[in-house]
Protein backbone atom coordinates (compact mmCIF):
# COMPACT_ATOMS: atom_id res chain seq x y z
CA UNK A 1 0.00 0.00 0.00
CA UNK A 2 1.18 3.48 -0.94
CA UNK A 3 1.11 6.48 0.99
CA UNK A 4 0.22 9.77 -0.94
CA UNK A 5 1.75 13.10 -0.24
CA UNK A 6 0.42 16.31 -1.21
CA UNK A 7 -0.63 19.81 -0.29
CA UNK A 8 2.73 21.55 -0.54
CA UNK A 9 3.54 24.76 -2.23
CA UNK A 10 5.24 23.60 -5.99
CA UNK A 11 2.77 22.82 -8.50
CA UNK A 12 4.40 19.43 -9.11
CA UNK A 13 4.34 18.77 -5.33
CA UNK A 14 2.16 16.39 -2.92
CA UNK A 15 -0.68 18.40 -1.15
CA UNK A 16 -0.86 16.41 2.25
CA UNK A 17 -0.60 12.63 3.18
CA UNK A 18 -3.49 10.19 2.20
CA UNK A 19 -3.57 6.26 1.69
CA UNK A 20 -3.73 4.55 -1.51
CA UNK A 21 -5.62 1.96 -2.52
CA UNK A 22 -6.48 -0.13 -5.61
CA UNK A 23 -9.40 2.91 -6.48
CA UNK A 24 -8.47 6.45 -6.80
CA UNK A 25 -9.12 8.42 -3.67
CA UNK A 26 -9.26 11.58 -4.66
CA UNK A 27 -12.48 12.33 -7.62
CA UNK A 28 -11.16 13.64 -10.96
CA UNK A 29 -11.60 17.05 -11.66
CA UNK A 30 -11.60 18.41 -15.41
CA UNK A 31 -9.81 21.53 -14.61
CA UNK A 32 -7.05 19.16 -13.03
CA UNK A 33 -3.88 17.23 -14.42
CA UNK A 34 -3.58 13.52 -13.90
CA UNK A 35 -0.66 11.83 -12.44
CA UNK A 36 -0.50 8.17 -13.14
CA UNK A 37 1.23 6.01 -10.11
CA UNK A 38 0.52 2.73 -11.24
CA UNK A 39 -2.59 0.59 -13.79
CA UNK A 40 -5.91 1.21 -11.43
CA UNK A 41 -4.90 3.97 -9.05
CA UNK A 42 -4.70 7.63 -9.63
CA UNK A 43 -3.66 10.34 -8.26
CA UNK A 44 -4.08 14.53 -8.03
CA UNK A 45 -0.39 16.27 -8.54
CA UNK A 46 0.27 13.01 -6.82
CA UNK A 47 3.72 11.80 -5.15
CA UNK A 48 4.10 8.26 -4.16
CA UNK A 49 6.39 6.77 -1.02
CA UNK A 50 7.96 3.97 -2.76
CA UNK A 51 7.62 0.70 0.08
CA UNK A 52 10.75 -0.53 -1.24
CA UNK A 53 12.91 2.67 -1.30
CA UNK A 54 11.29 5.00 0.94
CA UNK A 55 11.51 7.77 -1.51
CA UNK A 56 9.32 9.99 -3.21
CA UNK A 57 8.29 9.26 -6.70
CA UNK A 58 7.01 11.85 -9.29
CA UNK A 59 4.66 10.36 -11.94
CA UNK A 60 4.47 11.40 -15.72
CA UNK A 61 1.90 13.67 -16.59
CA UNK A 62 -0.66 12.48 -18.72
CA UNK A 63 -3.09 13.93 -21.17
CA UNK A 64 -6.97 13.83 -19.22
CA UNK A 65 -7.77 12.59 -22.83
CA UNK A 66 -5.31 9.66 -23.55
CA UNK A 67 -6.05 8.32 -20.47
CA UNK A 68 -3.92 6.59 -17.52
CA UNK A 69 -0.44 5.10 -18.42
CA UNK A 70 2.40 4.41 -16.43
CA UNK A 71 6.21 4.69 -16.86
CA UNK A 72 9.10 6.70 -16.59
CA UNK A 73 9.50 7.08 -12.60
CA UNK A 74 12.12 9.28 -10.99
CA UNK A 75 12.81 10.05 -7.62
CA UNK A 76 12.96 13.40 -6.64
CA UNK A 77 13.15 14.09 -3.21
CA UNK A 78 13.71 11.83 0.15
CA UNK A 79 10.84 11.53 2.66
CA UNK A 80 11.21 14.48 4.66
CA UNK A 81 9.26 16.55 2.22
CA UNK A 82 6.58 14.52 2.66
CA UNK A 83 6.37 14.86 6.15
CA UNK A 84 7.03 18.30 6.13
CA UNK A 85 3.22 18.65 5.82
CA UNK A 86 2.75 16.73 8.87
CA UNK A 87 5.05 18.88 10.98
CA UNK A 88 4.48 21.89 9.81
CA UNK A 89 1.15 21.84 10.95
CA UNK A 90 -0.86 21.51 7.71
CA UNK A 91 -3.62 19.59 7.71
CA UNK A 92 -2.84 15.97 7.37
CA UNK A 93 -4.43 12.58 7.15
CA UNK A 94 -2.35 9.85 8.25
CA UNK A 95 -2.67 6.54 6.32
CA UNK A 96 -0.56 2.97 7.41
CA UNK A 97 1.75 1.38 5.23
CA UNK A 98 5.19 -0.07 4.49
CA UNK A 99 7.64 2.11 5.32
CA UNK A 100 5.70 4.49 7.68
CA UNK A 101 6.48 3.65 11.20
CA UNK A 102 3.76 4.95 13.60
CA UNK A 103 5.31 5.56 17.00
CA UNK A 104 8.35 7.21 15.83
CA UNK A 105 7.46 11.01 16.71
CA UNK A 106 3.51 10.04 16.36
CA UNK A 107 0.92 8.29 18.49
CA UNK A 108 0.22 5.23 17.35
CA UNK A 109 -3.03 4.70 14.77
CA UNK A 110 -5.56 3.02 16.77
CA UNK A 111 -7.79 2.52 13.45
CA UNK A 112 -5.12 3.36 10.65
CA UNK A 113 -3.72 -0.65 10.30
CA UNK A 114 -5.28 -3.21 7.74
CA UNK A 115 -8.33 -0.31 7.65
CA UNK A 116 -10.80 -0.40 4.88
CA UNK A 117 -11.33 3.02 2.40
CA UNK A 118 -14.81 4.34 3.60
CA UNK A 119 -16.11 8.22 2.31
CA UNK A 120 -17.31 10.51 4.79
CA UNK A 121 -16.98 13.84 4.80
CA UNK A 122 -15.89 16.25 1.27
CA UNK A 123 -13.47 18.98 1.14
CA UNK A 124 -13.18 21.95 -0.86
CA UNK A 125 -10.11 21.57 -2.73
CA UNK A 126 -9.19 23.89 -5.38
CA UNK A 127 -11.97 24.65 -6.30
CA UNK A 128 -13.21 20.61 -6.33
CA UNK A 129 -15.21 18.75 -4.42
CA UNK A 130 -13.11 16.26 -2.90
CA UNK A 131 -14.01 12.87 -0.91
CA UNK A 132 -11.45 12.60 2.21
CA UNK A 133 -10.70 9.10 3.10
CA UNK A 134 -11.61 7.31 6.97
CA UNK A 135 -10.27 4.70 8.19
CA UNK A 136 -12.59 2.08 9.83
CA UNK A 137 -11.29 -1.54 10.81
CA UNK A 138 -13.26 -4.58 9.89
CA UNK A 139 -14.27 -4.95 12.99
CA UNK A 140 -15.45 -2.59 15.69
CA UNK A 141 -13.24 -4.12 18.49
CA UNK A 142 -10.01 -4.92 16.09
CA UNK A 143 -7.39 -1.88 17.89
CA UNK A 144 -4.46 -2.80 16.04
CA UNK A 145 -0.65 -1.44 17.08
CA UNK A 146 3.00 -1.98 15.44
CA UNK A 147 6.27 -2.51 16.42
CA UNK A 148 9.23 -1.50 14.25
CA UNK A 149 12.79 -3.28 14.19
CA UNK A 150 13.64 0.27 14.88
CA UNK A 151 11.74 0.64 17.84
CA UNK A 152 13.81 -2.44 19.30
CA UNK A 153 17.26 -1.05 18.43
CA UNK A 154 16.33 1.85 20.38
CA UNK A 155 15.15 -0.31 23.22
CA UNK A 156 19.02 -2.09 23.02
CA UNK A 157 20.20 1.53 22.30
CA UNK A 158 19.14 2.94 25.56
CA UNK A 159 20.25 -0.38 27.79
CA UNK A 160 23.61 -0.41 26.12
CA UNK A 161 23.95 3.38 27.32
CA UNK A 162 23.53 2.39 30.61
CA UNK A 163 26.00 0.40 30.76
CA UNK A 164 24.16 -3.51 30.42
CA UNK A 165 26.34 -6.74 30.06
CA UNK A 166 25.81 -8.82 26.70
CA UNK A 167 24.09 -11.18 28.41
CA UNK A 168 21.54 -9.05 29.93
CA UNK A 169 21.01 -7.43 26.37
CA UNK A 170 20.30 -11.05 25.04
CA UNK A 171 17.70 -11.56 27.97
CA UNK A 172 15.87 -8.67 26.91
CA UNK A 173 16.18 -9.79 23.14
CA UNK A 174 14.83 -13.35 23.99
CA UNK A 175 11.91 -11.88 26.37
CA UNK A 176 10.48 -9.14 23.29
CA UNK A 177 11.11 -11.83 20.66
CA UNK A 178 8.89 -14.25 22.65
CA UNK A 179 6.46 -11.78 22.64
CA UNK A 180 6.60 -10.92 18.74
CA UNK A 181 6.47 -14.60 18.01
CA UNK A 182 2.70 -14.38 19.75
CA UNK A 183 2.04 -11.37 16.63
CA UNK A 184 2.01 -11.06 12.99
CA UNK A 185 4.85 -10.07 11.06
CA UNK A 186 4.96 -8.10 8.05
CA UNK A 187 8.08 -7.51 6.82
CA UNK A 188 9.88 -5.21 8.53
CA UNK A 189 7.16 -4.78 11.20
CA UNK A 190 4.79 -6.79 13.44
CA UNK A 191 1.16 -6.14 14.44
CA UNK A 192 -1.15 -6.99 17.84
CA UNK A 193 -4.16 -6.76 19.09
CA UNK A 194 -5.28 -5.71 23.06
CA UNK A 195 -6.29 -9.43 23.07
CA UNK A 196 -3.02 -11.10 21.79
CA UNK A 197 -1.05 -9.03 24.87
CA UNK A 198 -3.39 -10.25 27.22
CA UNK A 199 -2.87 -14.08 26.03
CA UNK A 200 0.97 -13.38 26.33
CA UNK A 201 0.52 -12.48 29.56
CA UNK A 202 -1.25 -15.39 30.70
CA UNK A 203 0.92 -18.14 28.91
CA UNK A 204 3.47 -15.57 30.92
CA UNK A 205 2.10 -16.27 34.69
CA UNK A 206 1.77 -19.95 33.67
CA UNK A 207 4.94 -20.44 32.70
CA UNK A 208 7.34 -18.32 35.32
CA UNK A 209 7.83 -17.59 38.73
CA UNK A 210 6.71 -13.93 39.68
CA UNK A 211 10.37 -12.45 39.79
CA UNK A 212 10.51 -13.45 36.38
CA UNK A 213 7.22 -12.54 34.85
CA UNK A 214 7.92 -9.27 36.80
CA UNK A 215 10.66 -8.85 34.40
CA UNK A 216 9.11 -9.72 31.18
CA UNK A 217 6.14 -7.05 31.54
CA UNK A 218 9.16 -4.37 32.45
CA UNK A 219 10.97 -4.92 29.26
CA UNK A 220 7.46 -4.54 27.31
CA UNK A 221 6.56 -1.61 28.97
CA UNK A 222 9.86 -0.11 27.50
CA UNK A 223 9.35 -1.03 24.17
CA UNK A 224 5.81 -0.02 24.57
CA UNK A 225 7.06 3.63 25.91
CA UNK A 226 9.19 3.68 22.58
CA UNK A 227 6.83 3.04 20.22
CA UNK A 228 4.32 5.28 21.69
CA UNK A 229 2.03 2.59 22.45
CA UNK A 230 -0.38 4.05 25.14
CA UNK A 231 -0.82 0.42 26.50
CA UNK A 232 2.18 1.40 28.74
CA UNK A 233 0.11 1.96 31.52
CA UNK A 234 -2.14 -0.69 31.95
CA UNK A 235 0.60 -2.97 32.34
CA UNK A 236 0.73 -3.44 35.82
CA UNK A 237 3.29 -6.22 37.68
CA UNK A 238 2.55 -7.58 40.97
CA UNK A 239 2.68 -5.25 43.80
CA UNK A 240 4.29 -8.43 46.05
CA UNK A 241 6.82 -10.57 44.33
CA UNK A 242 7.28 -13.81 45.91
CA UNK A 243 11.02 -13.91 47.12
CA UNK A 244 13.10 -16.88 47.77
CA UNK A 245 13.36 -17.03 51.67
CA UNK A 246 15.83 -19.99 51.61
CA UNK A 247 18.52 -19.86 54.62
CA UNK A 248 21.92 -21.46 53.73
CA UNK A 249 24.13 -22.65 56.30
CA UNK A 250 27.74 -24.19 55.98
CA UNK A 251 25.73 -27.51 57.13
CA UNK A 252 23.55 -27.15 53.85
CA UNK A 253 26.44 -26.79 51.50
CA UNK A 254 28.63 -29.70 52.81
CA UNK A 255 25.21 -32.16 52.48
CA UNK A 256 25.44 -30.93 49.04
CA UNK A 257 28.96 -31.59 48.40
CA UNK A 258 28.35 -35.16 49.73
CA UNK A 259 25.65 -35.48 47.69
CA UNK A 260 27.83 -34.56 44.55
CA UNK A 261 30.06 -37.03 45.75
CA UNK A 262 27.87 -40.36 45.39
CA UNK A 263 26.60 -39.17 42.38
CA UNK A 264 27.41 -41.34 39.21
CA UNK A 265 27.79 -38.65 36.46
CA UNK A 266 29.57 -41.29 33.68
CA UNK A 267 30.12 -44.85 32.72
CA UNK A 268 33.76 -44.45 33.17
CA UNK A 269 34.80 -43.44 37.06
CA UNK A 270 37.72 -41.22 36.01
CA UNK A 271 35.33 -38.75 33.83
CA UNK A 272 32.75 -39.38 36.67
CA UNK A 273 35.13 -38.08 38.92
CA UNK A 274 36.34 -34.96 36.62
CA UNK A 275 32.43 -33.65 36.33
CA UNK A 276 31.74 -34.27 40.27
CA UNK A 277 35.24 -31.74 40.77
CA UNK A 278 34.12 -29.28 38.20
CA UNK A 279 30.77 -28.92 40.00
CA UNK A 280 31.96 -29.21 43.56
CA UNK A 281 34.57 -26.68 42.33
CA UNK A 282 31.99 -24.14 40.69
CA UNK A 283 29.62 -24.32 43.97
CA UNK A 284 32.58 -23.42 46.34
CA UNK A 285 34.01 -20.52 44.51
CA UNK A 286 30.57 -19.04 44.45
CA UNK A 287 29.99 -19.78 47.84
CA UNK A 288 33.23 -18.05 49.03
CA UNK A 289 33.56 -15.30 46.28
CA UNK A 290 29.86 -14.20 45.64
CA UNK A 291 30.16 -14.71 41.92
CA UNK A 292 26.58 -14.88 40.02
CA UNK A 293 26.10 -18.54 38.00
CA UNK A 294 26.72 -16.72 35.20
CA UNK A 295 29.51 -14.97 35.75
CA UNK A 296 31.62 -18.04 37.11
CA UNK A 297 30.48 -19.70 33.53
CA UNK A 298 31.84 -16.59 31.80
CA UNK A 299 34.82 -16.11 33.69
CA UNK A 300 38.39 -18.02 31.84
CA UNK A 301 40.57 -19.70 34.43
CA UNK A 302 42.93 -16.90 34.00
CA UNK A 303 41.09 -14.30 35.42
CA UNK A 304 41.95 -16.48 38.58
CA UNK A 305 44.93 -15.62 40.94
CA UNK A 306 45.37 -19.06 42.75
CA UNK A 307 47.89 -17.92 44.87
CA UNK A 308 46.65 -14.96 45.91
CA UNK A 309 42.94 -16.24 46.29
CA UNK A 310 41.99 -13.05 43.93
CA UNK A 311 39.36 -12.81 41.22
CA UNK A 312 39.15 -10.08 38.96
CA UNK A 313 35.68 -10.01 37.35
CA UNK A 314 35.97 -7.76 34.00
CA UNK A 315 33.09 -5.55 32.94
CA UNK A 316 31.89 -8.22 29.77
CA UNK A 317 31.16 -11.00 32.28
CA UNK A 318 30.09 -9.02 35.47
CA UNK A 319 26.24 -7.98 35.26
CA UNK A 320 26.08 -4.52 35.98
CA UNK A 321 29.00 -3.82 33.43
CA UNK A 322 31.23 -2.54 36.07
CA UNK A 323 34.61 -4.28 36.71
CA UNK A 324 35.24 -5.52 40.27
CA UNK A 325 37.81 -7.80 42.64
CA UNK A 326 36.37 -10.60 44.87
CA UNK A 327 38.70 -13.28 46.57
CA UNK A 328 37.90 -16.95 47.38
CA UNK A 329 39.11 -19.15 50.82
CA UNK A 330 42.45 -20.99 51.47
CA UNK A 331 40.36 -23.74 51.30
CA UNK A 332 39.16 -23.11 47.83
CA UNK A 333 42.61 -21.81 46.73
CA UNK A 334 44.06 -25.71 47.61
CA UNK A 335 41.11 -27.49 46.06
CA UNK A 336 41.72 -25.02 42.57
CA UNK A 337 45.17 -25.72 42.53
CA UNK A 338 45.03 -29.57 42.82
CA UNK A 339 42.29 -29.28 40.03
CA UNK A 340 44.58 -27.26 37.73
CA UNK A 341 47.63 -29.64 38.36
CA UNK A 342 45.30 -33.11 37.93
CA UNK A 343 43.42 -32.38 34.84
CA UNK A 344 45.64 -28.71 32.86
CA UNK A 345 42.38 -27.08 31.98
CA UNK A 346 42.55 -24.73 29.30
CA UNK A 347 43.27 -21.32 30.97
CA UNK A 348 40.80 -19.59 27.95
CA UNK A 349 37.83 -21.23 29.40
CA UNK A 350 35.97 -21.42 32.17
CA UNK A 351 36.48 -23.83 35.61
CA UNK A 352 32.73 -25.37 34.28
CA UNK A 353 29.78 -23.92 31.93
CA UNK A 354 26.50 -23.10 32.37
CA UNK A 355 25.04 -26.29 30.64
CA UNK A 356 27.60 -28.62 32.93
CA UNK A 357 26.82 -26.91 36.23
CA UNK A 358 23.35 -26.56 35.88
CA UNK A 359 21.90 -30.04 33.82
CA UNK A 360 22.97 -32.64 36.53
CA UNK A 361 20.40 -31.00 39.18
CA UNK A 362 17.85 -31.09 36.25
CA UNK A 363 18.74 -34.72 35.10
CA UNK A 364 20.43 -36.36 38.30
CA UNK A 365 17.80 -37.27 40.58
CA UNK A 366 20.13 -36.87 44.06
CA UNK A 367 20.21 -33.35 43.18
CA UNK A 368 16.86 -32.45 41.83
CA UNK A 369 15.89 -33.39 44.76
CA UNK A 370 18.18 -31.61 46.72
CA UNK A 371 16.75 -28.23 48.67
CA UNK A 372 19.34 -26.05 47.41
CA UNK A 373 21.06 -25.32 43.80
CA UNK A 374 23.90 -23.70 42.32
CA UNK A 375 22.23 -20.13 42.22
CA UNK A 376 22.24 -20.31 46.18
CA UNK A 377 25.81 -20.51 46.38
CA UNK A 378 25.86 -16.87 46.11
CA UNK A 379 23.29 -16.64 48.53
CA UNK A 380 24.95 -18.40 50.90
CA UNK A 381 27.67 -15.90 50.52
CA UNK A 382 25.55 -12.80 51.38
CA UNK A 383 24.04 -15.04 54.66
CA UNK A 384 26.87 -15.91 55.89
CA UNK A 385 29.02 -12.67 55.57
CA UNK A 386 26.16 -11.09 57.81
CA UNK A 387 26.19 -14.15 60.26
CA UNK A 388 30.12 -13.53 60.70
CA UNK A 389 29.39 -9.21 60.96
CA UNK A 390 31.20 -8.85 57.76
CA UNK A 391 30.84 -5.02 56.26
CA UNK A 392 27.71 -3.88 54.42
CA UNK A 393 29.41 -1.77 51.93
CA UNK A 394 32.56 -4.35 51.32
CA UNK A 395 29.67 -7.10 51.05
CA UNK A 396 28.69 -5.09 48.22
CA UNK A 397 31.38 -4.66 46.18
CA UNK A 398 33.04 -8.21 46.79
CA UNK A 399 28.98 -9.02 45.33
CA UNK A 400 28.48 -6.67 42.48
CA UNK A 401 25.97 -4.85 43.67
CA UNK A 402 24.29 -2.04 41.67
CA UNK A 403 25.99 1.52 44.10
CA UNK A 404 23.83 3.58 42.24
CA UNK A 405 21.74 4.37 45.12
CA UNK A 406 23.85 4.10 47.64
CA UNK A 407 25.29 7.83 48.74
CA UNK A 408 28.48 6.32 51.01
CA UNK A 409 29.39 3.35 48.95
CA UNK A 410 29.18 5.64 44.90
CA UNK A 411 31.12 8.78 46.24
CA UNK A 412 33.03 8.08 49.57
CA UNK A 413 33.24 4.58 50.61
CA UNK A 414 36.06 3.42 48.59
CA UNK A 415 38.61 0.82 49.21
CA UNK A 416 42.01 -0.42 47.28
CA UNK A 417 42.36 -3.99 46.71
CA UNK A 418 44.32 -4.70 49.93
CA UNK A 419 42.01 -3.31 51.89
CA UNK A 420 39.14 -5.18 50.18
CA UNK A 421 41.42 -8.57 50.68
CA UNK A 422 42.12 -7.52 54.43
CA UNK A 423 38.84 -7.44 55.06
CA UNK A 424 37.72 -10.46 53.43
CA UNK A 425 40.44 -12.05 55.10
CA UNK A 426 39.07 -11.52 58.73
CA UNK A 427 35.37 -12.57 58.05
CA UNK A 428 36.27 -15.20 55.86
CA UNK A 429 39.59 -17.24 57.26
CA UNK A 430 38.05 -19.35 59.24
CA UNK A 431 35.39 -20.68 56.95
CA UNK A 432 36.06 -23.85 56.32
CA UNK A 433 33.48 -27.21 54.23
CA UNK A 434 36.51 -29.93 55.16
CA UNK A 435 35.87 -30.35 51.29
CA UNK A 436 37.79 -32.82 49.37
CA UNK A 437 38.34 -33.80 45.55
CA UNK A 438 37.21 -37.22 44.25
């Protein structure tokens, strides 16, 4: 579908926007040139929006008497004249089609998309009586709105300037794409209806916890906000999100680690024995560093100090983007080191990855049935810092936690790494699982 320019001050201009269909919208007037666009369609000192380049086309004028032919195209101008009308202040009526993107600068249509021609009113123009076009949908209830691919690289835009991790970014990306999969696509675009956000929302709270759906209706109120979809405010998350109230003592972590012992992982026993190391290892170093399961499955080998117990988290695998220090126990430090000299893992990669940390407590059933899982390793950290009067603001950074609105811990709270080490050293050094490898 075409979009018609016109009302503009050159003869051989547009004089406003209007849709085109396969019948001329505008009547013919014998005092009046005819510009032909294409066989069946017609239009008044007419300029087209080519769908394919986004440009404005000029058609060849053609004697009222020889009738309509078509031919010899040539672009003239880029878009911005035609929307000069619009933001000038002329009058304008806005019609859908490819290549205009409603929500970029204007409301959204709520009965411009897949609209059928109707006449209502007629307009003096030049002289001519002219029939304006309305826009009605095919049904009453039918409140269609559009997305762009622009719209979401502006969503990625604005999380990228604040400083997201790549992984976060691909959340996002997975959690609007599920969403779009739910619509119709055209082209470059996708359409929805009131009713197919309401039956993504309930496939939503079906499928995930609270936290999580929490999340999902955040990132689509964004996108909304972008594309100036006023359905921003009826989204509304739950005012109480239920929170995991799980309490993790040293007593619950070396059950697990027995656990993880008697566990058959392979045929053979040696690469039995490697997989039950590489998870006992993971858990610990969370447990004693505060590392997210993500970031210990991002983090190479390298970025850990053995001897000095040290871990330097760079700003691609910690969430927030921000680079930090965090330090594991003697304990761990030993356990690391045996690891490194039994097996030489490749210093490039990671101690274990996401899919071999987290599938035996899916697959195993000794651990799925196990209270606790590797995400509470972290947890565990934060619980028992505070049960041994560790620091608030230390806790904090050794974590990775978003300063932002913390006052004493963004501008005067800050600490080298030996002072960060000294005083993980004190709450920490006696922590001890009696841990062992297999």
């Amino acid at each position: 579908m075409d979009i018609i320019a016109r009302d503009f001050k050159s003869v051989g201009y547009a004089q406003g926007i209007a849709q085109a269909s396969e019948h001329p919208i505008i009547s013919d007037g014998p005092s009046l040139p005819q510009y032909v666009g294409r066989p069946g369609t017609r239009h008044i000192k007419g300029f087209t929006i080519s769908p394919t380049f986004f440009s404005i086309r000029k058609f060849r004028k053609v004697h009222p008497q020889k009738g309509p032919c078509a031919g010899n195209l040539q672009t003239v101008t880029p878009v911005k004249l035609a929307l000069e009308a619009f933001y000038s202040g002329r009058t304008v009526i806005l019609g859908p089609g490819p290549g205009f993107e409603p929500g970029l600068g204007d409301p959204q249509p709520e009965r411009a998309l897949f609209a059928k021609r109707r006449t209502e009113t007629a307009e003096n123009f030049e002289g001519q009586n002219v029939a304006m076009p309305a826009f009605v949908h095919e049904r009453a209830d039918d409140n269609q709105y559009i997305i762009t691919k622009r719209h979401l690289d502006i969503l990625l835009l604005e999380l990228k300037a604040n400083n997201v991790a790549e992984h976060h970014l691909k959340f996002v990306n997975r959690v609007i794409h599920k969403f779009l999969d739910k619509t119709a696509q055209h082209g470059d675009y996708w359409s929805f209806t009131v009713e197919d956000l309401i039956s993504h929302l309930q496939n939503l709270q079906k499928q995930y916890s609270p936290s999580m759906y929490r999340k999902h209706i955040t990132y689509l109120k964004k996108l909304f906000r972008i594309a100036g979809i006023p359905l921003e405010h009826n989204l509304k998350s739950p005012r109480y999100v239920g929170v995991d109230m799980t309490v993790i003592t040293v007593q619950d972590v070396q059950t697990l680690l027995k656990v993880i012992h008697r566990v058959q992982f392979a045929k053979r026993e040696e690469v039995s024995g490697r997989i039950a190391n590489k998870i006992m290892l993971g858990l610990l170093i969370m447990a004693t560093s505060g590392l997210r399961v993500y970031e210990l499955t991002k983090l190479p080998l390298l970025y850990i100090d053995i001897d000095r117990g040290l871990i330097k988290v760079p700003p691609n695998v910690a969430k927030t983007g921000q680079a930090r220090v965090t330090f594991i126990t003697k304990e761990v430090q030993s356990l690391l080191k045996q690891y490194v000299e039994r097996y030489s893992p490749n210093p490039d990669k990671p101690v274990i990855s996401y899919f071999s940390l987290e599938k035996p407590f899916i697959r195993k059933e000794e651990l799925a049935n196990q209270p606790i899982r590797p995400k509470h390793m972290r947890k565990f950290f934060s619980q028992e810092w505070d049960r041994r009067n560790g620091n608030a603001t230390v806790k904090k950074l050794l974590m990775g936690h978003s300063i932002r609105g913390d006052i004493n811990a963004l501008h005067y709270s800050h600490h080298t790494t030996e002072s960060l080490q000294s005083v993980y050293d004190k709450v920490f050094k006696k922590l001890k699982f009696g841990a062992k490898l297999v």
